[in-house]
PDB file of N, CA and C in Angstrom:
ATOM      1  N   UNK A   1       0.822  -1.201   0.000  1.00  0.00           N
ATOM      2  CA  UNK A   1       0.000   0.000   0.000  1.00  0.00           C
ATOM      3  C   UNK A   1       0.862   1.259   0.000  1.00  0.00           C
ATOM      4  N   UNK A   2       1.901   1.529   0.813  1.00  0.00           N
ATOM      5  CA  UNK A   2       3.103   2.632   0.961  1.00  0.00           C
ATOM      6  C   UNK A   2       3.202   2.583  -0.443  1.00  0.00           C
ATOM      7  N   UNK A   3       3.832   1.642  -1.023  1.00  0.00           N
ATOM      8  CA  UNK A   3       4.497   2.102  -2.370  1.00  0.00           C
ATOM      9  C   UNK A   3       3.517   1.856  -3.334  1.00  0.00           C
ATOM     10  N   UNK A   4       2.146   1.791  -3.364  1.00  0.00           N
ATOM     11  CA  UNK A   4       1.237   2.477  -4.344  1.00  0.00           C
ATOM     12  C   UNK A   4       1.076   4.159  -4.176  1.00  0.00           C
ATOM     13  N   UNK A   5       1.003   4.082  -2.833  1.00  0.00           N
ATOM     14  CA  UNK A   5       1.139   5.756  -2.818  1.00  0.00           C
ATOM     15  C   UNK A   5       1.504   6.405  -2.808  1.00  0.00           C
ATOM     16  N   UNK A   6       3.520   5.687  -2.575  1.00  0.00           N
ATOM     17  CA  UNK A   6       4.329   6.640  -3.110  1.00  0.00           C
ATOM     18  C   UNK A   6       4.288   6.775  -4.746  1.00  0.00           C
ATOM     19  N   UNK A   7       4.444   5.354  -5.734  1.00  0.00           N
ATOM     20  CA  UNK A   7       4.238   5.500  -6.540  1.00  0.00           C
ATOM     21  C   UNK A   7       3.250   6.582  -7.242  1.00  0.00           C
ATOM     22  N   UNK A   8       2.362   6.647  -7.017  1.00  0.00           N
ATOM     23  CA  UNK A   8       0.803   7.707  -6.858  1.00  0.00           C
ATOM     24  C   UNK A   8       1.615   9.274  -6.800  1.00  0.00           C
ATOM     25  N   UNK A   9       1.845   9.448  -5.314  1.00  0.00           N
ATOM     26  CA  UNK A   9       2.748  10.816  -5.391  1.00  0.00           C
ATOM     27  C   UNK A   9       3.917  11.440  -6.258  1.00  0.00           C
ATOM     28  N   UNK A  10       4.568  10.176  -6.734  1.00  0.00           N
ATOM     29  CA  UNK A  10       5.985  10.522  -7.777  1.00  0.00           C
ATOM     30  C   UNK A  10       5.352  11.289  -8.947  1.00  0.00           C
ATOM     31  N   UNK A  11       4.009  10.065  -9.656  1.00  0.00           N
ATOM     32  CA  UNK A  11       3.709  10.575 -10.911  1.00  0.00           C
ATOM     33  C   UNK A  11       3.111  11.462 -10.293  1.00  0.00           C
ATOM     34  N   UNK A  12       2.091  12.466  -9.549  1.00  0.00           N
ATOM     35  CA  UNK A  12       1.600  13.703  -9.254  1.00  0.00           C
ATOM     36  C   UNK A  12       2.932  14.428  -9.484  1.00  0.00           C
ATOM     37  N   UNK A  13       3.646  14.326  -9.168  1.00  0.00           N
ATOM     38  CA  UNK A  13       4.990  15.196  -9.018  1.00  0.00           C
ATOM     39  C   UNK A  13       5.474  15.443 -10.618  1.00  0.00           C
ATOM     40  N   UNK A  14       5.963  14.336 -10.869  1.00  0.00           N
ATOM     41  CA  UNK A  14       6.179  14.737 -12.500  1.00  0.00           C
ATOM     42  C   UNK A  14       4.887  15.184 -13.334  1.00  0.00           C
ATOM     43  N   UNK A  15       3.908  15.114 -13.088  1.00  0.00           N
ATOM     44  CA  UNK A  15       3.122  15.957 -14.213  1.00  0.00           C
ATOM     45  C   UNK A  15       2.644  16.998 -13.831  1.00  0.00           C
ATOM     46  N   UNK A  16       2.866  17.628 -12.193  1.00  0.00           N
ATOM     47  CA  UNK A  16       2.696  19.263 -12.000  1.00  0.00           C
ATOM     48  C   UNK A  16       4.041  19.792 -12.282  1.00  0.00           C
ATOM     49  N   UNK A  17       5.230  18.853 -12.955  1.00  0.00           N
ATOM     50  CA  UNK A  17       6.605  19.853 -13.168  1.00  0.00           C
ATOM     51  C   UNK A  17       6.688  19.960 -14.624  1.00  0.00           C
ATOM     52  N   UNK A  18       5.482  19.239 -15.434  1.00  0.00           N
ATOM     53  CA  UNK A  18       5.580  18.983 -17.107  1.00  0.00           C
ATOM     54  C   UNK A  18       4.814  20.444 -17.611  1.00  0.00           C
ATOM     55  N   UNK A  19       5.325  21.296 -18.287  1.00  0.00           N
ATOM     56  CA  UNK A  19       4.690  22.449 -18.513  1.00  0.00           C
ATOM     57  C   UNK A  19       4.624  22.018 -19.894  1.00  0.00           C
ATOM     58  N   UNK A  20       2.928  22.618 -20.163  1.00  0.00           N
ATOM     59  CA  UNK A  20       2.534  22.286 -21.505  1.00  0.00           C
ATOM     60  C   UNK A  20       2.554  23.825 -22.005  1.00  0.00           C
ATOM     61  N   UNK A  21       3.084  24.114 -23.272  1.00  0.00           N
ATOM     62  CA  UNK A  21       3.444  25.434 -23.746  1.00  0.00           C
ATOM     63  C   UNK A  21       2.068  25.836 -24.108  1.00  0.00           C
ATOM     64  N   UNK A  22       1.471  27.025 -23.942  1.00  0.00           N
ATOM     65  CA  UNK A  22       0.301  27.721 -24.554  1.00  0.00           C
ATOM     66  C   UNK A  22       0.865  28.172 -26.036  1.00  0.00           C
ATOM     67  N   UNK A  23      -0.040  28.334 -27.446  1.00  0.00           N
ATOM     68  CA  UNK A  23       0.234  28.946 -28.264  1.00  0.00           C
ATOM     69  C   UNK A  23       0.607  30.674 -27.826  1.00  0.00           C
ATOM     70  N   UNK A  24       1.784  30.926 -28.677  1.00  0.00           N
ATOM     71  CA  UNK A  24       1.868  32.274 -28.295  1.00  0.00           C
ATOM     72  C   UNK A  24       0.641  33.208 -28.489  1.00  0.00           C
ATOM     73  N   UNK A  25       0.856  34.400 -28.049  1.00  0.00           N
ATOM     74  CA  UNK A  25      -0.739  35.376 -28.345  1.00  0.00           C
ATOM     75  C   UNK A  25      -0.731  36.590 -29.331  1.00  0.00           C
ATOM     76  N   UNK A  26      -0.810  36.719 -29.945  1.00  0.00           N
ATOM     77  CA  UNK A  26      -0.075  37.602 -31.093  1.00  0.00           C
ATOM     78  C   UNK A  26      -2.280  38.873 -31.264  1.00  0.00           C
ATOM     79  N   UNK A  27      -1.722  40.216 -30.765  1.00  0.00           N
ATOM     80  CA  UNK A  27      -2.834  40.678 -30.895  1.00  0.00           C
ATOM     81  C   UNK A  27      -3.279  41.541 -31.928  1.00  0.00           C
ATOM     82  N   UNK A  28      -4.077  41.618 -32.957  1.00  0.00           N
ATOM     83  CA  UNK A  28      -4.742  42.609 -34.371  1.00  0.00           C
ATOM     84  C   UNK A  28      -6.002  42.980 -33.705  1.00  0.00           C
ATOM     85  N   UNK A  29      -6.000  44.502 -34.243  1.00  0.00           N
ATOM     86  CA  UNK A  29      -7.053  45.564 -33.782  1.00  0.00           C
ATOM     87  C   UNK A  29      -7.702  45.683 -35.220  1.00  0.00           C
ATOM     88  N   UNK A  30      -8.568  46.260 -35.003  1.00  0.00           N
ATOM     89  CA  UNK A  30      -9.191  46.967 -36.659  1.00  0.00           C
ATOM     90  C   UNK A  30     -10.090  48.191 -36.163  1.00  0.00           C
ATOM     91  N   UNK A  31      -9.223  49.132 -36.925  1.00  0.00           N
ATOM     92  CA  UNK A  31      -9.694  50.580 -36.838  1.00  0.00           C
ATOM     93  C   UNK A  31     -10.176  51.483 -37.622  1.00  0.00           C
ATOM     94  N   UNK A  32     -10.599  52.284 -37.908  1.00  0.00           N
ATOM     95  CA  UNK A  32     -11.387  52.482 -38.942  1.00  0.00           C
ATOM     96  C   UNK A  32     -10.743  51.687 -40.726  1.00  0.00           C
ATOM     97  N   UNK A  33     -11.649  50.516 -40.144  1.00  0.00           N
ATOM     98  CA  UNK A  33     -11.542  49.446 -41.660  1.00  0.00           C
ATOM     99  C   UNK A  33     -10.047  49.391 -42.054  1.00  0.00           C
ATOM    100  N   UNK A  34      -8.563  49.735 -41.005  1.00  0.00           N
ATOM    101  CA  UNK A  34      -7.660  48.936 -40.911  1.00  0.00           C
ATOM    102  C   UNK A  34      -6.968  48.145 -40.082  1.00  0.00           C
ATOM    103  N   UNK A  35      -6.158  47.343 -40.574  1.00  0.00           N
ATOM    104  CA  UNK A  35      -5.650  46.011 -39.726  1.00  0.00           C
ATOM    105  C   UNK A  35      -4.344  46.793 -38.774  1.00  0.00           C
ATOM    106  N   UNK A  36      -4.263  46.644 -37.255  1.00  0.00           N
ATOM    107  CA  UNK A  36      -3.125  47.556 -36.822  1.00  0.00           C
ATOM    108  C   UNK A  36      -3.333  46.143 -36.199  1.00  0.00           C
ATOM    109  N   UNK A  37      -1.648  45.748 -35.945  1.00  0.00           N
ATOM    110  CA  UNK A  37      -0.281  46.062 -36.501  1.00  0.00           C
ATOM    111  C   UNK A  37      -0.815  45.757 -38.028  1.00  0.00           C
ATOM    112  N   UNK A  38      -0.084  46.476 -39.426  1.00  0.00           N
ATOM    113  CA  UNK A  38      -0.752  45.466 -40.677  1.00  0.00           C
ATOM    114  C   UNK A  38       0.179  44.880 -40.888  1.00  0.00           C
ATOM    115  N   UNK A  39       1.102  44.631 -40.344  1.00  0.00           N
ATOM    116  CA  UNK A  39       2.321  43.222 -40.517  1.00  0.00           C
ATOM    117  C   UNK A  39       2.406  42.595 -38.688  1.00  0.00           C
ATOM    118  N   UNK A  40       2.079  41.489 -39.088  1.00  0.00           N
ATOM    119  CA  UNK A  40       2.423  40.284 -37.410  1.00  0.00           C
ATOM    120  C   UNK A  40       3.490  39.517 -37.884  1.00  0.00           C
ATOM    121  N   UNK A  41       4.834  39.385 -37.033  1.00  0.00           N
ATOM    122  CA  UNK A  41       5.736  38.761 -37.046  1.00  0.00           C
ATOM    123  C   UNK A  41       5.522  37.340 -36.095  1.00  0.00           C
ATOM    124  N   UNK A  42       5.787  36.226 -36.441  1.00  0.00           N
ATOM    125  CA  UNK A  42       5.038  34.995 -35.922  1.00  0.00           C
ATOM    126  C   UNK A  42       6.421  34.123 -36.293  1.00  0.00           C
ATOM    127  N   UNK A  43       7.138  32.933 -35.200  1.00  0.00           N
ATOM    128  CA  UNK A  43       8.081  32.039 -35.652  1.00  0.00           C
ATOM    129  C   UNK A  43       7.549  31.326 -36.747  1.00  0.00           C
ATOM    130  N   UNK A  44       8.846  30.128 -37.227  1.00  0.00           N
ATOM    131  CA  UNK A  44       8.692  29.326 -37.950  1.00  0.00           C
ATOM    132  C   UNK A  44       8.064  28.133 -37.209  1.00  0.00           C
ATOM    133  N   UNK A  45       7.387  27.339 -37.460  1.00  0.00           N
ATOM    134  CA  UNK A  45       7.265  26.460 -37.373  1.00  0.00           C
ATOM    135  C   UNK A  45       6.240  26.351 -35.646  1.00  0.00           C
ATOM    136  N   UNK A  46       5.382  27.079 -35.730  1.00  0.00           N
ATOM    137  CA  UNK A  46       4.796  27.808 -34.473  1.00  0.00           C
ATOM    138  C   UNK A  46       3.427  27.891 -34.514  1.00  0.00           C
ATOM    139  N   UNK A  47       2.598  27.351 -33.610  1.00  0.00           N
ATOM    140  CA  UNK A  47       0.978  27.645 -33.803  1.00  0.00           C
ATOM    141  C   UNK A  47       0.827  28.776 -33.102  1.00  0.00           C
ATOM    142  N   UNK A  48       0.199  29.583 -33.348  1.00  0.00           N
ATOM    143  CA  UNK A  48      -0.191  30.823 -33.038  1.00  0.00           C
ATOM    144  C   UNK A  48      -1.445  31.084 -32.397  1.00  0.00           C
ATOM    145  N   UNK A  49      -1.939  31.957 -31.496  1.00  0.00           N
ATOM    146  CA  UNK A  49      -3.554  32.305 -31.339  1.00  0.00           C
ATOM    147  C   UNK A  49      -3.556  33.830 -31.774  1.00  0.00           C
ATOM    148  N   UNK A  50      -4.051  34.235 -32.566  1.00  0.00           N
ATOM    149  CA  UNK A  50      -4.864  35.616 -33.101  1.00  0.00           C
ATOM    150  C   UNK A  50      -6.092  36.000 -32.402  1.00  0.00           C
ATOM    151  N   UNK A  51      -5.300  37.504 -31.541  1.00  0.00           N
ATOM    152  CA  UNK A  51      -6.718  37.744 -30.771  1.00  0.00           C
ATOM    153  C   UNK A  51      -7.188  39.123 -31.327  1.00  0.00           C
ATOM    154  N   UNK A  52      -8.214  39.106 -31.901  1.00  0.00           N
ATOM    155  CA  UNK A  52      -8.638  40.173 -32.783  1.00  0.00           C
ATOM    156  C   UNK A  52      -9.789  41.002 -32.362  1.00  0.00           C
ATOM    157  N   UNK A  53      -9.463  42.701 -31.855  1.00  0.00           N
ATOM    158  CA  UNK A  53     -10.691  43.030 -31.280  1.00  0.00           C
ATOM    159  C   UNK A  53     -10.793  44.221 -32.268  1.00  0.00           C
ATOM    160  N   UNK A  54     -12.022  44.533 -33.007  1.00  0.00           N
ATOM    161  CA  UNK A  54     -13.264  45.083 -33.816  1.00  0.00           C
ATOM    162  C   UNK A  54     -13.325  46.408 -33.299  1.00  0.00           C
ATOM    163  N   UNK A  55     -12.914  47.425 -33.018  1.00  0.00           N
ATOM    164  CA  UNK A  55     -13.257  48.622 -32.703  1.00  0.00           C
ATOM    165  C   UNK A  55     -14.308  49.463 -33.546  1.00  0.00           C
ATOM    166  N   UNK A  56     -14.373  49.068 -34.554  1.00  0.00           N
ATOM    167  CA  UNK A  56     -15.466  49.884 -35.265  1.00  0.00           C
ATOM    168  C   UNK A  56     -16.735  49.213 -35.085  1.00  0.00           C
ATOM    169  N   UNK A  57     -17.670  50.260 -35.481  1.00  0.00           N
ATOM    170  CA  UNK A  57     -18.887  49.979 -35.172  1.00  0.00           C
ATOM    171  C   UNK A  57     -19.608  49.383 -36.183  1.00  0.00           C
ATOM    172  N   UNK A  58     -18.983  48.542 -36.961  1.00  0.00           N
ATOM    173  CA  UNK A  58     -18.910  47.772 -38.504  1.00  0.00           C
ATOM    174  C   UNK A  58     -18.473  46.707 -38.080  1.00  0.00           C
ATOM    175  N   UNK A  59     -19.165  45.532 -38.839  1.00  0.00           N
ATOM    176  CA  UNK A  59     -18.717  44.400 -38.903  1.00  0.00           C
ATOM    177  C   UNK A  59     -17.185  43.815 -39.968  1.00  0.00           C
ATOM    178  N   UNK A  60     -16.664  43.431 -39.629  1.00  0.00           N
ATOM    179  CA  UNK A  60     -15.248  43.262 -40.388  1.00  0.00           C
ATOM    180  C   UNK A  60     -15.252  41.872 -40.169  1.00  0.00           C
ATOM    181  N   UNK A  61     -14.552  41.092 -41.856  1.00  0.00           N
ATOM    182  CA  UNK A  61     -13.997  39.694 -42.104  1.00  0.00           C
ATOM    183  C   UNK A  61     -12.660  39.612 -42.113  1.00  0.00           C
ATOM    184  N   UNK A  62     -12.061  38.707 -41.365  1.00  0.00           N
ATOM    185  CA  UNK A  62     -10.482  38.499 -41.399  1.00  0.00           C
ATOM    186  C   UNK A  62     -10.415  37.245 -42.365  1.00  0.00           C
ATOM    187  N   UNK A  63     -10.119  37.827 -43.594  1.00  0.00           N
ATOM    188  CA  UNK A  63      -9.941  36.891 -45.040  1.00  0.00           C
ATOM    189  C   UNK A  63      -8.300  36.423 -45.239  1.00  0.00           C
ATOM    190  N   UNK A  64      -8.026  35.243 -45.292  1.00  0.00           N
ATOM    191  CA  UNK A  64      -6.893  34.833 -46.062  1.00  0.00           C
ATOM    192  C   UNK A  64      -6.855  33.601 -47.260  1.00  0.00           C
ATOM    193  N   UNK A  65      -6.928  34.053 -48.285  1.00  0.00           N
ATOM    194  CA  UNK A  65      -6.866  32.362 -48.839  1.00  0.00           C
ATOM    195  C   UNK A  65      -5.752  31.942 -48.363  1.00  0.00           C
ATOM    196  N   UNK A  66      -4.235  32.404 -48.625  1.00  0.00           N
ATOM    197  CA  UNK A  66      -3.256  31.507 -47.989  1.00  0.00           C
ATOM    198  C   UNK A  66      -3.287  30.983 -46.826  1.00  0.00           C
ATOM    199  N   UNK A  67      -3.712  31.833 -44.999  1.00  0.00           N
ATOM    200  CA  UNK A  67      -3.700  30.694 -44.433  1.00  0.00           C
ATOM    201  C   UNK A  67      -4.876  29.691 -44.097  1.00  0.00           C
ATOM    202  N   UNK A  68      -6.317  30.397 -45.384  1.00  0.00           N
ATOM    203  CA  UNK A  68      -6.531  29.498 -45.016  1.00  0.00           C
ATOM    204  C   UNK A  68      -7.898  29.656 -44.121  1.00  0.00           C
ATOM    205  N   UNK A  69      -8.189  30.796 -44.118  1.00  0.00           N
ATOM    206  CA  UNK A  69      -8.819  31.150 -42.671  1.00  0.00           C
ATOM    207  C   UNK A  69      -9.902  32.460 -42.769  1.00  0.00           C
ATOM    208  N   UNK A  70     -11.605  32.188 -42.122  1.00  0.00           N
ATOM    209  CA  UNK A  70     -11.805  33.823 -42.648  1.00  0.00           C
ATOM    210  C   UNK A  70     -12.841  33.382 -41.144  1.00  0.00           C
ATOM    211  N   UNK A  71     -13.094  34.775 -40.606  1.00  0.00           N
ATOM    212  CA  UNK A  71     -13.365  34.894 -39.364  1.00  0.00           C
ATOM    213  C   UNK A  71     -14.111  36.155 -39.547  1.00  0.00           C
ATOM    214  N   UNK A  72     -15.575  35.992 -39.850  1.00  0.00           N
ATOM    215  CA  UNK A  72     -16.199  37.440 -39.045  1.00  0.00           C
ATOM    216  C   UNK A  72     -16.225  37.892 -37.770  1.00  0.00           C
ATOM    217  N   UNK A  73     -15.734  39.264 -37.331  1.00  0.00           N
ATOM    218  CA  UNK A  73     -15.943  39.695 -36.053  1.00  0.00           C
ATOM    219  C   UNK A  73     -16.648  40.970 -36.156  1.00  0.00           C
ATOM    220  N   UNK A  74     -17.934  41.083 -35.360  1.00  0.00           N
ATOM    221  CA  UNK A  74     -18.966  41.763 -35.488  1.00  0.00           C
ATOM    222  C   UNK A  74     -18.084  43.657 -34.632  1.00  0.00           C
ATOM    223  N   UNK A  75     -18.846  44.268 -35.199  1.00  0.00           N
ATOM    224  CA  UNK A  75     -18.524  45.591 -34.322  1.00  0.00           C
ATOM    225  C   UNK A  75     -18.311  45.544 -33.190  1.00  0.00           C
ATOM    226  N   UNK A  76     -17.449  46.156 -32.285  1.00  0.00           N
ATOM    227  CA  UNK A  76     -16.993  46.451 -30.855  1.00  0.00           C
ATOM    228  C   UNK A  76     -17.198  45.397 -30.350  1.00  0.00           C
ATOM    229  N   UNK A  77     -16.846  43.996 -30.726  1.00  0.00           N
ATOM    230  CA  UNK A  77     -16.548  42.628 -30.491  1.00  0.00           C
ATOM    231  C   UNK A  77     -15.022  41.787 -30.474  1.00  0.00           C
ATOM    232  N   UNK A  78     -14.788  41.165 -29.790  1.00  0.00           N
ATOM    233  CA  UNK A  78     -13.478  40.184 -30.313  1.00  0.00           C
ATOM    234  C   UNK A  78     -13.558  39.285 -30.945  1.00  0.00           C
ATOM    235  N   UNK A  79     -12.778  38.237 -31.369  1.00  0.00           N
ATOM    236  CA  UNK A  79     -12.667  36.849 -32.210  1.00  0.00           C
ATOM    237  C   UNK A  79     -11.601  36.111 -32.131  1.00  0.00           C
ATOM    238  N   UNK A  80     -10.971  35.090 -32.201  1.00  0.00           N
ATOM    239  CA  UNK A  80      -9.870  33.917 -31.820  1.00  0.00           C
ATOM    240  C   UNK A  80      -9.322  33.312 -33.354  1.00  0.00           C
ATOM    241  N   UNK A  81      -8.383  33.566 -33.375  1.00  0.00           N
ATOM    242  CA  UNK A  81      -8.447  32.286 -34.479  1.00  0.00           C
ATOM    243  C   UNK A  81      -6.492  32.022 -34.569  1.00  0.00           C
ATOM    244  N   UNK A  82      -6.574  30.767 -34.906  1.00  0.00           N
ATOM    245  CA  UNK A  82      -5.277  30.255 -34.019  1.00  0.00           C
ATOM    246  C   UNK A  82      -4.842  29.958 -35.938  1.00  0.00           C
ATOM    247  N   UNK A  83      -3.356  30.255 -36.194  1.00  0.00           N
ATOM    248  CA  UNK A  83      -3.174  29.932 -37.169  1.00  0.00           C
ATOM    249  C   UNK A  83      -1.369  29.895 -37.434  1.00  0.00           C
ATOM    250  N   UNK A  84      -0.869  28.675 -38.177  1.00  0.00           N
ATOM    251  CA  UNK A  84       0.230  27.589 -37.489  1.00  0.00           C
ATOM    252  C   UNK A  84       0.202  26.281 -37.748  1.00  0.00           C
ATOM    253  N   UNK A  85       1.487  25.852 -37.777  1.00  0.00           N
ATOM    254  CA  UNK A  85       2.600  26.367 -37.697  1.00  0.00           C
ATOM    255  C   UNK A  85       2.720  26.325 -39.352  1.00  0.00           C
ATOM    256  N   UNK A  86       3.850  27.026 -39.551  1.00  0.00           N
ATOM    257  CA  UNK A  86       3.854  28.062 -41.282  1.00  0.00           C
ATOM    258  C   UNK A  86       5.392  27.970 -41.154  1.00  0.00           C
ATOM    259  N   UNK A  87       5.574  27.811 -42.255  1.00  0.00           N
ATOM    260  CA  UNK A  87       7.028  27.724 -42.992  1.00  0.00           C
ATOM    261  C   UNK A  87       7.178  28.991 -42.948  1.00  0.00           C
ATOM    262  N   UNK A  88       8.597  29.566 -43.118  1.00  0.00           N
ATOM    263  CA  UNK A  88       9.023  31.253 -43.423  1.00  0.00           C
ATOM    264  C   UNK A  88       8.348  31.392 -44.742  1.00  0.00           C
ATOM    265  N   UNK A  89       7.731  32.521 -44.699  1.00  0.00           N
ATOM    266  CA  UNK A  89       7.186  33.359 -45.703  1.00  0.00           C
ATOM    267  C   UNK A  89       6.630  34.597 -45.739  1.00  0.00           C
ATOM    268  N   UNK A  90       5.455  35.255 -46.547  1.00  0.00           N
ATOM    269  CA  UNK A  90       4.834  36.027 -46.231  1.00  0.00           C
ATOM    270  C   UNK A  90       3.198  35.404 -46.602  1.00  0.00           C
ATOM    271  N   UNK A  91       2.333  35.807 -46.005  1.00  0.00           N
ATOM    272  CA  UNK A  91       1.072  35.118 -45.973  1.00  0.00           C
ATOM    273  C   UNK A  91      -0.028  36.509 -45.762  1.00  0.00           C
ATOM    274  N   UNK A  92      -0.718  36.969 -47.059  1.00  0.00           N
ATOM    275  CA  UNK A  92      -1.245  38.546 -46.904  1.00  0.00           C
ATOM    276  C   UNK A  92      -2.889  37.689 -46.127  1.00  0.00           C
ATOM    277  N   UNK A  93      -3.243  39.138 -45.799  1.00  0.00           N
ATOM    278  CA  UNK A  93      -4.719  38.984 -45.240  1.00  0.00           C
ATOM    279  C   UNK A  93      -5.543  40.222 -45.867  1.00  0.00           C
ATOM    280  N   UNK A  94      -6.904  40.053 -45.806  1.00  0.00           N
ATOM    281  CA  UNK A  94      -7.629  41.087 -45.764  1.00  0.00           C
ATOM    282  C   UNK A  94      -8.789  41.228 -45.319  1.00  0.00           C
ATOM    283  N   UNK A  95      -9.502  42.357 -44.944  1.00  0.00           N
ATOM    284  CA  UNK A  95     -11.035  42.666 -44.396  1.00  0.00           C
ATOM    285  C   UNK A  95     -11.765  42.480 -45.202  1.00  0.00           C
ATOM    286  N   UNK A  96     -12.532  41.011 -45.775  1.00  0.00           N
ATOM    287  CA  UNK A  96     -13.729  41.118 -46.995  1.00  0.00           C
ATOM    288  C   UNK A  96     -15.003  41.926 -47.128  1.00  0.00           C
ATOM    289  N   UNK A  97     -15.392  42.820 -46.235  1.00  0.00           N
ATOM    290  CA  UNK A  97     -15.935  43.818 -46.167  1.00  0.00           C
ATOM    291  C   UNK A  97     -15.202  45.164 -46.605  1.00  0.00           C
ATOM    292  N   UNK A  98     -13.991  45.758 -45.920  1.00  0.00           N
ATOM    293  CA  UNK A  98     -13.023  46.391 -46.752  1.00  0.00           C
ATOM    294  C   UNK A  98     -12.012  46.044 -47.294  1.00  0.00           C
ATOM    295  N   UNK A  99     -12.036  45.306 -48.175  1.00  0.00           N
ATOM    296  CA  UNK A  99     -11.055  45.101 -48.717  1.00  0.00           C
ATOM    297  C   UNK A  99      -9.670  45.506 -49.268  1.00  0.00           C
ATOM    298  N   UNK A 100      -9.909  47.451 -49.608  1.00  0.00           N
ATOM    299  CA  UNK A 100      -9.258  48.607 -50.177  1.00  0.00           C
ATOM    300  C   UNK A 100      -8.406  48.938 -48.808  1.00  0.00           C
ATOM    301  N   UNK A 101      -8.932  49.053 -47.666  1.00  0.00           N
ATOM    302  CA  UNK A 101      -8.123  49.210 -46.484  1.00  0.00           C
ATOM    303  C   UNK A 101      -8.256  48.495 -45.946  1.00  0.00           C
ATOM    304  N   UNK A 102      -8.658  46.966 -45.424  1.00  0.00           N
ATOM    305  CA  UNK A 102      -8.053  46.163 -44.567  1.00  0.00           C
ATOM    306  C   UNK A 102      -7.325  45.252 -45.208  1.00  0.00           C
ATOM    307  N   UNK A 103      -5.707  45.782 -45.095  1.00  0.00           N
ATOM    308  CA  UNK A 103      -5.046  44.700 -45.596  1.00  0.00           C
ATOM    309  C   UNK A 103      -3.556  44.366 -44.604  1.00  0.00           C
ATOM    310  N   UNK A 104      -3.514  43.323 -44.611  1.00  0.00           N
ATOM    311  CA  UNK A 104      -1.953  43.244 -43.825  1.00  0.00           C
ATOM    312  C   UNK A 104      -1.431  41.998 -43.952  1.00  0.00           C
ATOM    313  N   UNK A 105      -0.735  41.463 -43.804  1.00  0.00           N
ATOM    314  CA  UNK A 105       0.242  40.444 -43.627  1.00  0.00           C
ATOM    315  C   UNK A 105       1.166  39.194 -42.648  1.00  0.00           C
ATOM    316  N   UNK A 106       0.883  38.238 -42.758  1.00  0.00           N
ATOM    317  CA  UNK A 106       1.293  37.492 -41.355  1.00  0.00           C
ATOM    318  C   UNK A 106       3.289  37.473 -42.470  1.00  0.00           C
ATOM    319  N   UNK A 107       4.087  38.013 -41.405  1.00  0.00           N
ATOM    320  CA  UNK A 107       5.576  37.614 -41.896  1.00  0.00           C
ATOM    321  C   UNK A 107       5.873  36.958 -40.686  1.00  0.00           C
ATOM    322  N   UNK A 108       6.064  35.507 -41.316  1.00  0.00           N
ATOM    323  CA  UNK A 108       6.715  34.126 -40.881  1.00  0.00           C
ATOM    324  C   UNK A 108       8.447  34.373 -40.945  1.00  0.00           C
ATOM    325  N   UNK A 109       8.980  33.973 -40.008  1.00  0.00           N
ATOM    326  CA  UNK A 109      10.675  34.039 -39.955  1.00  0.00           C
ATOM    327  C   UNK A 109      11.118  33.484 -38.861  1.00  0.00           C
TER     328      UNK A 109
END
């Protein structure tokens, strides 16, 4: 019985010392119908979370065919969208509602 429960306590021990990495948090605003930052620098080989908060009082689409990904976020709202891991490159985005000014770029490196 002792050494089930030491056994028992060891593994408690090693898996409150195992840290599981969170995706990094990389944050985009949209302000009047543009993308701030309009370039996000993101590692290679890295899943990402995109936390995107809507300041206008307009609904805005976060469009990419390259990664892949389109996310409406309604006016003075946020949105999530996790996108990763990506070879070095450049990977453009845009607002499918504005398209003419929401534009920016994920640069992978």
């Amino acid at each position: 019985m002792t050494q089930c429960l030491l056994a028992f306590l060891t593994g408690l021990l090693l898996l409150s010392s195992f840290n599981v990495a969170a995706a990094p948090i990389v944050e985009l605003e949209i302000r009047d119908h543009l993308f701030y930052p309009a370039e996000l620098v993101i590692p290679v080989d890295t899943k990402v979370k995109v936390q995107i908060t809507n300041h206008d009082p307009t609904a805005e689409e976060f469009e990419s065919y390259e990664l892949n990904r389109e996310k409406v976020i309604p006016g003075h709202s946020q949105a999530v969208i996790f996108i990763g891991p990506l070879k070095a490159g450049i990977y453009p985005f845009f607002g499918e509602f504005f398209p003419k000014t929401a534009q920016g770029k994920v640069l992978v490196k």
